[in-house]
Structures are given as C-alpha cells and as structure tokens.
N, C-alpha and C. Protein backbone atom coordinates (compact mmCIF):
# COMPACT_ATOMS: atom_id res chain seq x y z
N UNK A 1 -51.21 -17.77 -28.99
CA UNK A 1 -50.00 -17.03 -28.68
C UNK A 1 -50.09 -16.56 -27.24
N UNK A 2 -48.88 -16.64 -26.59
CA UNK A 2 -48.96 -15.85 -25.12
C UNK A 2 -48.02 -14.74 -25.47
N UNK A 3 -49.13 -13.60 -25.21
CA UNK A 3 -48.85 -12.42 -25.71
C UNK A 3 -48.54 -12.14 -24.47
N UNK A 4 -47.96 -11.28 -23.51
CA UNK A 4 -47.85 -10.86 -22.03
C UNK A 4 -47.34 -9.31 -22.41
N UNK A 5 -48.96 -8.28 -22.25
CA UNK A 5 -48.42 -7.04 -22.53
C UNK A 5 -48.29 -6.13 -21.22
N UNK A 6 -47.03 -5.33 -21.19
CA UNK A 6 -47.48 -4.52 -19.68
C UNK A 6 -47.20 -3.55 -20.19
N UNK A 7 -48.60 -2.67 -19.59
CA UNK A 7 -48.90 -1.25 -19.96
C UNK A 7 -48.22 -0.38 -18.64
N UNK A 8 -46.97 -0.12 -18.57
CA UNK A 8 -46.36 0.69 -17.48
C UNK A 8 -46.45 2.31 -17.57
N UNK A 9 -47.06 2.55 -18.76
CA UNK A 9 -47.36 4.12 -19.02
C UNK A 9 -48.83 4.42 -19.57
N UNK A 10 -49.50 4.51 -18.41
CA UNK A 10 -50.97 4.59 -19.22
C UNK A 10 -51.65 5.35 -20.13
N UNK A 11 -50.57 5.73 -21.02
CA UNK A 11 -50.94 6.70 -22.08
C UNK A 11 -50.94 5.79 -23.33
N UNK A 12 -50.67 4.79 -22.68
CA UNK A 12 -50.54 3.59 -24.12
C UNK A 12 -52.09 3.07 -24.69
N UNK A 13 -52.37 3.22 -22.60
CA UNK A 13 -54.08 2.72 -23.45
C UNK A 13 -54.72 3.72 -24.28
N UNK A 14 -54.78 5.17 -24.24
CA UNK A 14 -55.35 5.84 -24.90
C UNK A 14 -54.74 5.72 -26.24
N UNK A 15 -53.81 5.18 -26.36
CA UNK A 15 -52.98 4.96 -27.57
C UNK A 15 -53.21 3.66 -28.69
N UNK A 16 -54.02 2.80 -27.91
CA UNK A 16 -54.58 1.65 -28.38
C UNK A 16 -54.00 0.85 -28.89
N UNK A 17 -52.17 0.67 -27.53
CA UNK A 17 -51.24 -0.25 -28.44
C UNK A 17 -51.85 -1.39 -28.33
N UNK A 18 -52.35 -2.10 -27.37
CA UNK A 18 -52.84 -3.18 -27.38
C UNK A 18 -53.55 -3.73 -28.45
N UNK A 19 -54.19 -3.32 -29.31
CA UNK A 19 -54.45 -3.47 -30.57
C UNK A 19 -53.49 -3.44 -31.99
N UNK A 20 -53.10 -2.16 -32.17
CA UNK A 20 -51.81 -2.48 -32.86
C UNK A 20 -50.31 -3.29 -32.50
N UNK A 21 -50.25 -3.26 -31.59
CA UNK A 21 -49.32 -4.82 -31.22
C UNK A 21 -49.65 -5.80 -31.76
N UNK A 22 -50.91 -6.41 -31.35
CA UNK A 22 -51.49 -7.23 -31.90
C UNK A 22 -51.27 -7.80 -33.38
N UNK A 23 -51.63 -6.96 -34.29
CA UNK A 23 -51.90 -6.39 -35.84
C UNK A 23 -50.31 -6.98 -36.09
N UNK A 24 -49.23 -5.82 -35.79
CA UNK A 24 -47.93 -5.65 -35.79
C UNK A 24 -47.77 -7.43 -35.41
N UNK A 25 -47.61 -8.03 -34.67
CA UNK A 25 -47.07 -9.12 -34.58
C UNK A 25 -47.75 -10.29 -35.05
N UNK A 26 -48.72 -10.15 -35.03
CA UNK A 26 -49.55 -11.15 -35.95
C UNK A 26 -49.16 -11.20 -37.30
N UNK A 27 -48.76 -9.83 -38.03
CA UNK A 27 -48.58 -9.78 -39.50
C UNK A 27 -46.96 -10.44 -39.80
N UNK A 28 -46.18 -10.02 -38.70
CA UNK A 28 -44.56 -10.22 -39.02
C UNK A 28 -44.88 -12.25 -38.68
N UNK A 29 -45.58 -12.61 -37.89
CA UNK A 29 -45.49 -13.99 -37.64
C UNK A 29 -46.28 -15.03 -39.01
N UNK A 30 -47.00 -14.37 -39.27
CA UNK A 30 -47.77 -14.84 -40.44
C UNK A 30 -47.15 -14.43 -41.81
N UNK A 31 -46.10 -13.72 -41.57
CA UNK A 31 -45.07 -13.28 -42.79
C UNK A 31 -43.95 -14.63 -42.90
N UNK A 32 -43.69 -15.10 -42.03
CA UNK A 32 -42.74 -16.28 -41.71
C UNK A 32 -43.60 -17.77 -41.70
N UNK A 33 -44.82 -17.40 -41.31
CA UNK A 33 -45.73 -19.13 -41.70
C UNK A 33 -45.02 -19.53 -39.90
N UNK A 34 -44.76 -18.67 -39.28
CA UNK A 34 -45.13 -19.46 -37.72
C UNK A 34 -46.28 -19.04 -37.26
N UNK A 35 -46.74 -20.18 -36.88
CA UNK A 35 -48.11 -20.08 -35.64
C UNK A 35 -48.31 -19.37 -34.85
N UNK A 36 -49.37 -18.26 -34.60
CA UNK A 36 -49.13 -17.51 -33.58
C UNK A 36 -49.46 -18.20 -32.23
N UNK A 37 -50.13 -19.05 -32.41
CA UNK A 37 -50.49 -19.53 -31.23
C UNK A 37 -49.75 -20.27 -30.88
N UNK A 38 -48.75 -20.26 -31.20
CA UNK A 38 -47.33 -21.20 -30.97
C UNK A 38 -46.71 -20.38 -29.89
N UNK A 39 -46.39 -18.99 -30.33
CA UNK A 39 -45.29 -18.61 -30.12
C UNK A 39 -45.64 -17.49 -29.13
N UNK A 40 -44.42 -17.27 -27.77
CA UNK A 40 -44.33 -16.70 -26.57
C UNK A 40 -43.92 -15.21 -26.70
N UNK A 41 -44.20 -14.31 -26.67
CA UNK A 41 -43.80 -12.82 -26.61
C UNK A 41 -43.97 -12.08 -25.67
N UNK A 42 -43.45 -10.76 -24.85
CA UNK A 42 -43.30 -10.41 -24.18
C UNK A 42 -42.85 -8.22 -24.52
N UNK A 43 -43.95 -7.65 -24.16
CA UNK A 43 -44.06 -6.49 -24.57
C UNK A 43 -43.99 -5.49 -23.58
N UNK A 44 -43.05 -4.22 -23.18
CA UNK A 44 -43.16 -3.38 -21.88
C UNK A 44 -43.77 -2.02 -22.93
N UNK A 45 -44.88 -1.49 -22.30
CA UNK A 45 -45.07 -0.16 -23.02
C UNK A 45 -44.84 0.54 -21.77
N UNK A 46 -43.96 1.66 -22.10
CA UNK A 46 -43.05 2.44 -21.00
C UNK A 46 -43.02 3.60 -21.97
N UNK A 47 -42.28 4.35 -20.65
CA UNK A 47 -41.89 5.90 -21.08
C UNK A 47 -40.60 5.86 -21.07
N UNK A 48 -40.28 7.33 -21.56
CA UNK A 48 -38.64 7.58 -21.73
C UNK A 48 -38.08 7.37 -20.72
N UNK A 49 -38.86 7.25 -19.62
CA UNK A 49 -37.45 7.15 -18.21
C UNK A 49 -37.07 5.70 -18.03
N UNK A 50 -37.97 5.11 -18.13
CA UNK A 50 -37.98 3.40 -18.02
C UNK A 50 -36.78 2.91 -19.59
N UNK A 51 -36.88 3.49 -20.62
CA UNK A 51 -36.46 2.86 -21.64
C UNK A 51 -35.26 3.34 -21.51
N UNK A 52 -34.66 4.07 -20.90
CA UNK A 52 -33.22 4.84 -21.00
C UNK A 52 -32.50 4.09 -19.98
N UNK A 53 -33.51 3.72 -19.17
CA UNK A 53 -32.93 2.94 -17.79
C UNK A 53 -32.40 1.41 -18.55
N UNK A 54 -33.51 1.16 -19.35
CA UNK A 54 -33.02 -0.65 -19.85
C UNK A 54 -32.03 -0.09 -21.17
N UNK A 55 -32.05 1.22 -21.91
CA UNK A 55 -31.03 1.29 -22.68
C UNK A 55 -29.55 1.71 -21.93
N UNK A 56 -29.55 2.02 -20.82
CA UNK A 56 -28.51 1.90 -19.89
C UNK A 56 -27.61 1.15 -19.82
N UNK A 57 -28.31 -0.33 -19.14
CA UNK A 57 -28.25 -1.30 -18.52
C UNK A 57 -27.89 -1.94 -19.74
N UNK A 58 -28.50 -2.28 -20.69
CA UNK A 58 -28.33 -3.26 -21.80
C UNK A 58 -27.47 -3.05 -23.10
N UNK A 59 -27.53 -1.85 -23.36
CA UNK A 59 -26.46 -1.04 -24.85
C UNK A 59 -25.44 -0.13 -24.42
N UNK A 60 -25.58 0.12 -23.00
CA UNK A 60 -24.49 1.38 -22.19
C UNK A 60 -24.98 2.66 -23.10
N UNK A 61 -26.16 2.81 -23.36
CA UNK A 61 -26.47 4.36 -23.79
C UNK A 61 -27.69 4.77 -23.23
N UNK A 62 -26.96 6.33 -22.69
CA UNK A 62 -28.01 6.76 -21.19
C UNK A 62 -28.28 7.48 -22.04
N UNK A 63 -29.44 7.52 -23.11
CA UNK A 63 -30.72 8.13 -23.85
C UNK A 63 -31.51 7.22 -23.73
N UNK A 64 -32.70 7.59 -23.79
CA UNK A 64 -33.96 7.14 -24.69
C UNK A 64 -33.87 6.85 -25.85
N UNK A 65 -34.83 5.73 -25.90
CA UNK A 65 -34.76 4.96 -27.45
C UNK A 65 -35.95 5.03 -27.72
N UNK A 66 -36.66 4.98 -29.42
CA UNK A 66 -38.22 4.13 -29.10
C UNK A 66 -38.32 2.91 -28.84
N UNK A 67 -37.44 1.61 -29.31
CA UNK A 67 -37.99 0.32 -29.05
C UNK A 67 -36.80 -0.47 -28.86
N UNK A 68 -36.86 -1.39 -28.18
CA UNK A 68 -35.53 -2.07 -27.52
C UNK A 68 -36.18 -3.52 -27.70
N UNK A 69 -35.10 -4.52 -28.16
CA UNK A 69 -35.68 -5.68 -28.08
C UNK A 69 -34.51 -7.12 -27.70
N UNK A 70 -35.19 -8.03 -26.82
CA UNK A 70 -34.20 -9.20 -26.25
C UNK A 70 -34.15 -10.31 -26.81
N UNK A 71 -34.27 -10.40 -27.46
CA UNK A 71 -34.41 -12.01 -28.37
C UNK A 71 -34.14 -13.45 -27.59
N UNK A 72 -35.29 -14.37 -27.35
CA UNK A 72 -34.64 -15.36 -26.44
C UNK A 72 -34.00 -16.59 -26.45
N UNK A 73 -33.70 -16.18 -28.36
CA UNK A 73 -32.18 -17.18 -28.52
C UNK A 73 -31.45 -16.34 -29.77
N UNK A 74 -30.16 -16.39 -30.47
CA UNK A 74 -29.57 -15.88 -31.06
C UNK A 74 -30.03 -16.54 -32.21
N UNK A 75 -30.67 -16.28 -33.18
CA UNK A 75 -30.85 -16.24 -34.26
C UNK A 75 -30.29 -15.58 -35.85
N UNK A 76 -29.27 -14.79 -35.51
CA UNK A 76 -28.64 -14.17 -36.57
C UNK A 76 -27.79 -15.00 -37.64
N UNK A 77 -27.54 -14.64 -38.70
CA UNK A 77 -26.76 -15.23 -39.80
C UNK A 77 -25.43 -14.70 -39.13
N UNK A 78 -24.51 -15.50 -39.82
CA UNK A 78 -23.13 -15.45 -39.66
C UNK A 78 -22.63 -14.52 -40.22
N UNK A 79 -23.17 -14.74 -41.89
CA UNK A 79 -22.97 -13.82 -43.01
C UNK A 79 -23.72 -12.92 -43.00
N UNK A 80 -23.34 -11.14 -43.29
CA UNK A 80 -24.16 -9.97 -43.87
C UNK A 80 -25.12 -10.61 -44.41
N UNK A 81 -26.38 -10.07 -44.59
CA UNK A 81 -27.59 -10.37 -45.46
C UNK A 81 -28.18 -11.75 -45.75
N UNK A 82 -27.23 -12.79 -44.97
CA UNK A 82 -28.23 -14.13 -44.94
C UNK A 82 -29.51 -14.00 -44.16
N UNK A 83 -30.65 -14.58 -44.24
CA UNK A 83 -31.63 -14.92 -43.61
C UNK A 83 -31.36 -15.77 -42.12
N UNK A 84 -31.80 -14.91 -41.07
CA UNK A 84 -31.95 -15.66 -39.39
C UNK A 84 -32.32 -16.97 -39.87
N UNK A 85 -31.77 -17.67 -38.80
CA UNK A 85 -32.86 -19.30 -38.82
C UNK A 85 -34.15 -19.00 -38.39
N UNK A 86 -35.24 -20.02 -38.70
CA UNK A 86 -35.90 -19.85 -37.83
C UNK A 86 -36.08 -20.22 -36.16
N UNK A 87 -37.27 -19.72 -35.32
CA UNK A 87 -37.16 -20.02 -33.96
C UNK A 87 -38.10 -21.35 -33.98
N UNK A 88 -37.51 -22.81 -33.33
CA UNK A 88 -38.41 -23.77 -32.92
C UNK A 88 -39.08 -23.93 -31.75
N UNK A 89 -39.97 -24.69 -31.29
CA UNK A 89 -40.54 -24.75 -30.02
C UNK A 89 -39.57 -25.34 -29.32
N UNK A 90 -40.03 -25.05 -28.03
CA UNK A 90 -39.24 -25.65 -27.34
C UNK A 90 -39.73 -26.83 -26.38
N UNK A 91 -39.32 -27.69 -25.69
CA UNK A 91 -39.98 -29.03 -25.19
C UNK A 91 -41.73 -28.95 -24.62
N UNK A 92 -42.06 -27.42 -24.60
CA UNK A 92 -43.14 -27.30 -24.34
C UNK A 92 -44.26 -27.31 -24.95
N UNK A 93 -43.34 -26.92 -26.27
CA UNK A 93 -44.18 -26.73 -28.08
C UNK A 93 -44.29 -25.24 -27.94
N UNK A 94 -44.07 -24.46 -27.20
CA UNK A 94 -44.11 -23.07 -27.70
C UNK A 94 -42.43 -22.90 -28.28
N UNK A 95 -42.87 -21.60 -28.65
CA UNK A 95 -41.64 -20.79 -29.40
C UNK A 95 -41.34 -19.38 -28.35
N UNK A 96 -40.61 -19.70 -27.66
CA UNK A 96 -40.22 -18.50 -26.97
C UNK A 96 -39.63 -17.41 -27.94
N UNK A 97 -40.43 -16.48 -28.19
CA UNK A 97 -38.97 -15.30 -29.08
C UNK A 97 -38.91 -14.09 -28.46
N UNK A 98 -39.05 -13.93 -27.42
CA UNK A 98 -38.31 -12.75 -26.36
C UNK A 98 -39.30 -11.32 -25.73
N UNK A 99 -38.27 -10.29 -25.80
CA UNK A 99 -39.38 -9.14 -25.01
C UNK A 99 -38.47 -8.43 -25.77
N UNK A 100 -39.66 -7.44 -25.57
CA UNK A 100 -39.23 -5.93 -26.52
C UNK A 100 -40.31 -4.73 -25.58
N UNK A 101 -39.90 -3.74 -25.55
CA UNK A 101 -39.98 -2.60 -24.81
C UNK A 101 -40.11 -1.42 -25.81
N UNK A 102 -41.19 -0.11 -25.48
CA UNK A 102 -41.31 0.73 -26.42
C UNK A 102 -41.62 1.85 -25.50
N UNK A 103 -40.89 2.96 -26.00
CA UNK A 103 -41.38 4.26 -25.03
C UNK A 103 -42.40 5.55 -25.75
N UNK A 104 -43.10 5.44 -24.81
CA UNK A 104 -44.28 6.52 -25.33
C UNK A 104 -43.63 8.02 -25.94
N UNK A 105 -43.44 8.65 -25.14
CA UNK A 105 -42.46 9.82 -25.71
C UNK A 105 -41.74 10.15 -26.91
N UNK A 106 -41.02 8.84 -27.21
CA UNK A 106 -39.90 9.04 -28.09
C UNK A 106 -41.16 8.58 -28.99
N UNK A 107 -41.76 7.87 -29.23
CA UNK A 107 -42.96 6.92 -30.38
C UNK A 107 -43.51 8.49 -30.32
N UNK A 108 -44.31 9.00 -29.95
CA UNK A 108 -44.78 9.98 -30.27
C UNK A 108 -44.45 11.05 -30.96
N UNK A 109 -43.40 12.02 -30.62
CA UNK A 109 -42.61 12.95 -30.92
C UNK A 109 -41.95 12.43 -32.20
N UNK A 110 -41.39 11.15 -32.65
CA UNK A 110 -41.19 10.59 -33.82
C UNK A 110 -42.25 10.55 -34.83
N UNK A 111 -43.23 10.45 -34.65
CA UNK A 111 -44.52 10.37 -34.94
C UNK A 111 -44.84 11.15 -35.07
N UNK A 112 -45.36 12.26 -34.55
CA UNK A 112 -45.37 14.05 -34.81
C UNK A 112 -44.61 14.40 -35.72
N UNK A 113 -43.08 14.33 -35.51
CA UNK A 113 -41.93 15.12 -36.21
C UNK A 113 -42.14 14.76 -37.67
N UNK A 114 -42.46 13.22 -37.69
CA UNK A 114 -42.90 12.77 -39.25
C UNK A 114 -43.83 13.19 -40.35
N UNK A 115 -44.62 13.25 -39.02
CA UNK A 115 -46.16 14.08 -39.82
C UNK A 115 -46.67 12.11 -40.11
N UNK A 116 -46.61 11.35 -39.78
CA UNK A 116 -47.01 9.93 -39.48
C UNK A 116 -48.37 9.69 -38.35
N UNK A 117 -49.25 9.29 -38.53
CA UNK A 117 -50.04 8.86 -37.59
C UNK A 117 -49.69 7.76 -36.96
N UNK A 118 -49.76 8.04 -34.99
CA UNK A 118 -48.78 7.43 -34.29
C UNK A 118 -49.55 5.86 -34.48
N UNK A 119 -50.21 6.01 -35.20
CA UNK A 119 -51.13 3.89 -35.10
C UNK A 119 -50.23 3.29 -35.94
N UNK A 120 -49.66 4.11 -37.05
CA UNK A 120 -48.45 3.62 -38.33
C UNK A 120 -47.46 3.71 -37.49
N UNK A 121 -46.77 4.51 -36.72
CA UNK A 121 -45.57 4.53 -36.60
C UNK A 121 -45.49 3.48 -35.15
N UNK A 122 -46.47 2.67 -34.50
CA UNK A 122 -46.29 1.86 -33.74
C UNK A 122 -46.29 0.38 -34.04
N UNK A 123 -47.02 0.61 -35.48
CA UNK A 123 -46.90 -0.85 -35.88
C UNK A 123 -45.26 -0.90 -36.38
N UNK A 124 -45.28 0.01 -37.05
CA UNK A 124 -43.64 -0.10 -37.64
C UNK A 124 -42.56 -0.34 -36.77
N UNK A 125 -42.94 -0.02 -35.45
CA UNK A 125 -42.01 -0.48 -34.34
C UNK A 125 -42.00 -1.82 -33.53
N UNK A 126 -43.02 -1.90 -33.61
CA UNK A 126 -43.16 -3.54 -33.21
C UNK A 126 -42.51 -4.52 -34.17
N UNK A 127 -43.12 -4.03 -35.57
CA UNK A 127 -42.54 -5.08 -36.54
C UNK A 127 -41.09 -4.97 -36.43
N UNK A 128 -40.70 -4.05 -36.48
CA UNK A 128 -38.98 -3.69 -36.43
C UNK A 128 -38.93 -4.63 -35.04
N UNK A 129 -39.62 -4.52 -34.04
CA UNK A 129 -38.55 -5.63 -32.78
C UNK A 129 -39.11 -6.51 -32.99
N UNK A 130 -39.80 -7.25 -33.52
CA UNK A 130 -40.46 -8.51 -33.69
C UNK A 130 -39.36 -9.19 -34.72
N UNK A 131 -39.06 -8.61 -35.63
CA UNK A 131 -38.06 -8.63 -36.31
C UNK A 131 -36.75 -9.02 -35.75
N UNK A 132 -36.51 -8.11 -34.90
CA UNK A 132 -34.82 -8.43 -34.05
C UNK A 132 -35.01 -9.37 -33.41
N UNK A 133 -36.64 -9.90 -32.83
CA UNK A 133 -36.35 -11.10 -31.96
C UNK A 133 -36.38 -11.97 -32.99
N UNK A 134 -36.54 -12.30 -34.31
CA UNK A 134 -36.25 -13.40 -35.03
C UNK A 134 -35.20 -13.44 -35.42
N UNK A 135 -34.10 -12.72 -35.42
CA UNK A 135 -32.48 -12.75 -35.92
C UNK A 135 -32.52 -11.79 -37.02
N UNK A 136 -32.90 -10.81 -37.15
CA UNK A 136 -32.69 -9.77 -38.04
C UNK A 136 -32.13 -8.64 -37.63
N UNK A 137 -31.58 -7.42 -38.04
CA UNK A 137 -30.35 -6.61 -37.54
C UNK A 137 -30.07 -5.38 -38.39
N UNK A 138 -29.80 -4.21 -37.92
CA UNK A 138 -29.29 -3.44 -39.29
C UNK A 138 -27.99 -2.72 -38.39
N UNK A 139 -27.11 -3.39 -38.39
CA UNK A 139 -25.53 -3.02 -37.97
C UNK A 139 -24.18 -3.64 -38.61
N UNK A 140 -24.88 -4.28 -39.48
CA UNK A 140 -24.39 -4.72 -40.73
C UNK A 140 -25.03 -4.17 -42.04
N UNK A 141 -24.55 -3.34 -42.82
CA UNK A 141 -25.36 -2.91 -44.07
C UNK A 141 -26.28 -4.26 -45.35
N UNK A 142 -25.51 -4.79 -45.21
CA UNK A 142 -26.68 -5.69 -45.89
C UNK A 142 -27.31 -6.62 -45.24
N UNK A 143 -27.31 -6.58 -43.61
CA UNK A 143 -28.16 -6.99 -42.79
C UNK A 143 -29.66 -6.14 -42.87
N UNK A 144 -29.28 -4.96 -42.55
CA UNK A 144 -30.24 -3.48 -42.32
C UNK A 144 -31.04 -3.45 -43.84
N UNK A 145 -30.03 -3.93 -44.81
CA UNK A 145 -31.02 -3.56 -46.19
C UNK A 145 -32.13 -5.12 -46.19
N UNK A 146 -31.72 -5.92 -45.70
CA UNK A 146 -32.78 -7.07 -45.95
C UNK A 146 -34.25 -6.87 -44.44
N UNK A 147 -33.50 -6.15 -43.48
CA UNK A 147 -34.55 -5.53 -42.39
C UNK A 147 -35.60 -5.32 -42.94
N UNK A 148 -34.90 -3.73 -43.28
CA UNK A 148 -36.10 -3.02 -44.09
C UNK A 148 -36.94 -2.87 -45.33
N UNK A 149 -36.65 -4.18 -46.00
CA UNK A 149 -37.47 -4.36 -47.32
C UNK A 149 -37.97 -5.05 -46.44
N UNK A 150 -37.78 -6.25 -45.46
CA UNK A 150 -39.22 -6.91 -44.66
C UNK A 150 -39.81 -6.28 -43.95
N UNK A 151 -39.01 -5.37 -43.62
CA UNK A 151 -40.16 -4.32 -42.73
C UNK A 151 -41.67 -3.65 -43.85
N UNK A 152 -40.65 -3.14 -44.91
CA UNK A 152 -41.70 -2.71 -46.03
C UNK A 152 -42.60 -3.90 -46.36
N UNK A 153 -42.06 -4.58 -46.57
CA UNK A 153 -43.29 -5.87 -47.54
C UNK A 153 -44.74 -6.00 -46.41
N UNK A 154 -44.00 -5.97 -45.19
CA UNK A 154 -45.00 -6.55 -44.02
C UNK A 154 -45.94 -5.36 -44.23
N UNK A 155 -45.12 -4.33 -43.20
CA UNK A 155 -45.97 -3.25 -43.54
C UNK A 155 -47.05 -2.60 -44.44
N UNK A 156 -46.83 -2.80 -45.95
CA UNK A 156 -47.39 -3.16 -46.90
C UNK A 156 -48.54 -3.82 -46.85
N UNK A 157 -48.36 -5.03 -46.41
CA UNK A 157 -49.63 -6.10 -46.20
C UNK A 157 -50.77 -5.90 -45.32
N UNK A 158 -49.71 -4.54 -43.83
CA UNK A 158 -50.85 -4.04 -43.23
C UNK A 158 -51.71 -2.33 -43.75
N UNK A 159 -51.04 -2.41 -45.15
CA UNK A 159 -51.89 -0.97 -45.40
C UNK A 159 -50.79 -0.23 -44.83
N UNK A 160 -50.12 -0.25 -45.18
CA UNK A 160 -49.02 1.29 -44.38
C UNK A 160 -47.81 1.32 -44.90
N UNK A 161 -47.91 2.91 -45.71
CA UNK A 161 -46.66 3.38 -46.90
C UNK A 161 -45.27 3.01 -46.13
N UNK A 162 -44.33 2.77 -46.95
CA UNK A 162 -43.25 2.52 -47.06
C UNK A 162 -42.49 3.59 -45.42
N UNK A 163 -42.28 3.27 -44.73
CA UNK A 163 -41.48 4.43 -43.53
C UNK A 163 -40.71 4.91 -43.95
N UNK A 164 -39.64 4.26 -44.90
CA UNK A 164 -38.19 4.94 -45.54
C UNK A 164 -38.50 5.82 -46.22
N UNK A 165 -39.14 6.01 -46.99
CA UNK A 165 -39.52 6.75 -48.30
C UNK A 165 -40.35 7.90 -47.70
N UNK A 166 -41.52 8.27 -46.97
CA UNK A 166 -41.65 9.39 -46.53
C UNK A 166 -41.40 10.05 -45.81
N UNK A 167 -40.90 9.53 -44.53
CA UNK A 167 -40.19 10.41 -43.82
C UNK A 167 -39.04 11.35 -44.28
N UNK A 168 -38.83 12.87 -44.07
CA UNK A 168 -37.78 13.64 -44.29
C UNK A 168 -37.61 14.28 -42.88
N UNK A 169 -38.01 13.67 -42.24
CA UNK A 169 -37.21 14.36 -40.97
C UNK A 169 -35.80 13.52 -40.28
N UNK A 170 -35.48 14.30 -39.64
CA UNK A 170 -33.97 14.01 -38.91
C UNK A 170 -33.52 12.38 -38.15
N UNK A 171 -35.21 12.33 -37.57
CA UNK A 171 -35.17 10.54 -37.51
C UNK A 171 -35.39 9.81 -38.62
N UNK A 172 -35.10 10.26 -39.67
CA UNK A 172 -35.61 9.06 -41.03
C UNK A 172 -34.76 7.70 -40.79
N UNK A 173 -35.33 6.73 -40.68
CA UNK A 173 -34.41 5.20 -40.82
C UNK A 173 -34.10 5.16 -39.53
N UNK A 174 -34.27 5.68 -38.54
CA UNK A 174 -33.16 5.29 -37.04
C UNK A 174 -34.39 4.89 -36.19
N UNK A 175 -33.96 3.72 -35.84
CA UNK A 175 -35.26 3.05 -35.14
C UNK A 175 -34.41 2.31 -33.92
N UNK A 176 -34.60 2.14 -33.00
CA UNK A 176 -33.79 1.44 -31.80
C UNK A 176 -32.84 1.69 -30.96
C-alpha cells in the first residue's frame, strides 16, 4: 500500500496516529477483500485551523470538523442504501482511493467529551473516511444506516465497542 501520511500537527505523533491509521485502514480494506498493497491513500493529520480552512474551501462551512475526506473517483450508489462499487486499479495496478484529513482538537475534545479513549475514537475516524473514499455516505438515511453497521462490524473486528451505542454526549453519531 502507498500510505502517504503527513503529520502537520505534531501532537499526532504523541498520539500514535501513525499506528492506528494503519490498523483503521488495513481493517476497512481487508473488510472488502482489497489488497492493501494495491491500494493508494493519502492522510493530512492537522489541527482545527488547517481543517476549517479545507472545510471552507470544500463544504462552504467555516468550522472545524474531525475528519474530511476526497474520494478519487465517485463511487456511490444511485439508490439509498445500495452498496458503492468497488474501486479498480488503475493502468498502473494500483487503486487510487483518495485523501482524508483529521484534526487534532476536534478528535480529542470528542474523545474526552465521550469519555472514549482517543486510540478508539481515531480508528473510528479513519474507518468512517476510509469508508467515504469507497462510496459510502450518511446524507441519505439508508445510506448512513448501512455506514454505520460497517463502521460497527469493522470496528468490532478491531476490538472496539459499538460508537453509536455508548456515546451520550452531544456529538453522538456526527462525524465529518
């Protein structure tokens, strides 16, 4: 896999995303039976000022987000709740499937507010954009309900309770 991670907030290393990224995208790719070593990804670990700037620019909303993601082909169903296609290689034999961006701040303080240990609540974010770069979505309701049972199943597989179900704080379910 060409993983290409940039650590633009060095609180990430003490944070040891580079490892749970890892974990996180290895599990969502091996959930689908693609190769990791196939496939091209692209990761910004940033802070709130950087992520508000690309949630600016890209969604027209001047907040901070935790995780933002570009998908580098459209993969979505037509229909609510069908399954994305999958992503093929491309003449090179890799699988390009895009960049995704995560801000320290907001991951944290989400993470706190939860009472979640931030190593769970970073995998859960990766998988969630690893996810959007394969054509998955929750802006359609039975898009969002087939999200997050794959978010759960994956999650699951890496040892880590359900996100929907324990969280009771004010961010419960709002991810992106």
């Amino acid at each position: 896999m060409t993983l290409d991670i940039s650590l633009d907030d060095s609180r990430w290393q003490d944070a040891d995303l580079i490892t749970y990224a890892e974990q996180a995208i290895h599990a969502v790719l091996g959930h689908f039976g693609l190769d990791v070593d196939d496939c091209e990804l692209s990761l910004l670990a940033c802070d709130d000022a950087r992520i508000m700037e690309l949630n600016t620019e890209f969604r027209q909303k001047a907040k901070p987000t935790n995780v933002l993601s570009w998908p580098a082909e459209d993969l979505s169903p037509e229909e609510a709740g069908d399954e994305p296609l999958l992503p093929e290689a491309d003449f090179t034999g890799e699988i390009p499937l895009g960049d995704i961006a995560i801000a320290y701040e907001t991951c944290t303080r989400e993470a706190e507010d939860a009472g979640k240990p931030l190593a769970d609540h970073l995998r859960h974010l990766i998988v969630h954009g690893v996810l959007h770069l394969l054509g998955y979505d929750h802006i359609r309701d039975p898009d969002a309900t087939l999200m997050e049972r794959l978010e759960v199943q994956i999650l699951g597989k890496m040892g880590i309770d359900d996100p929907y179900t324990l969280d009771d704080s004010p961010n419960q379910g709002r991810i992106g």
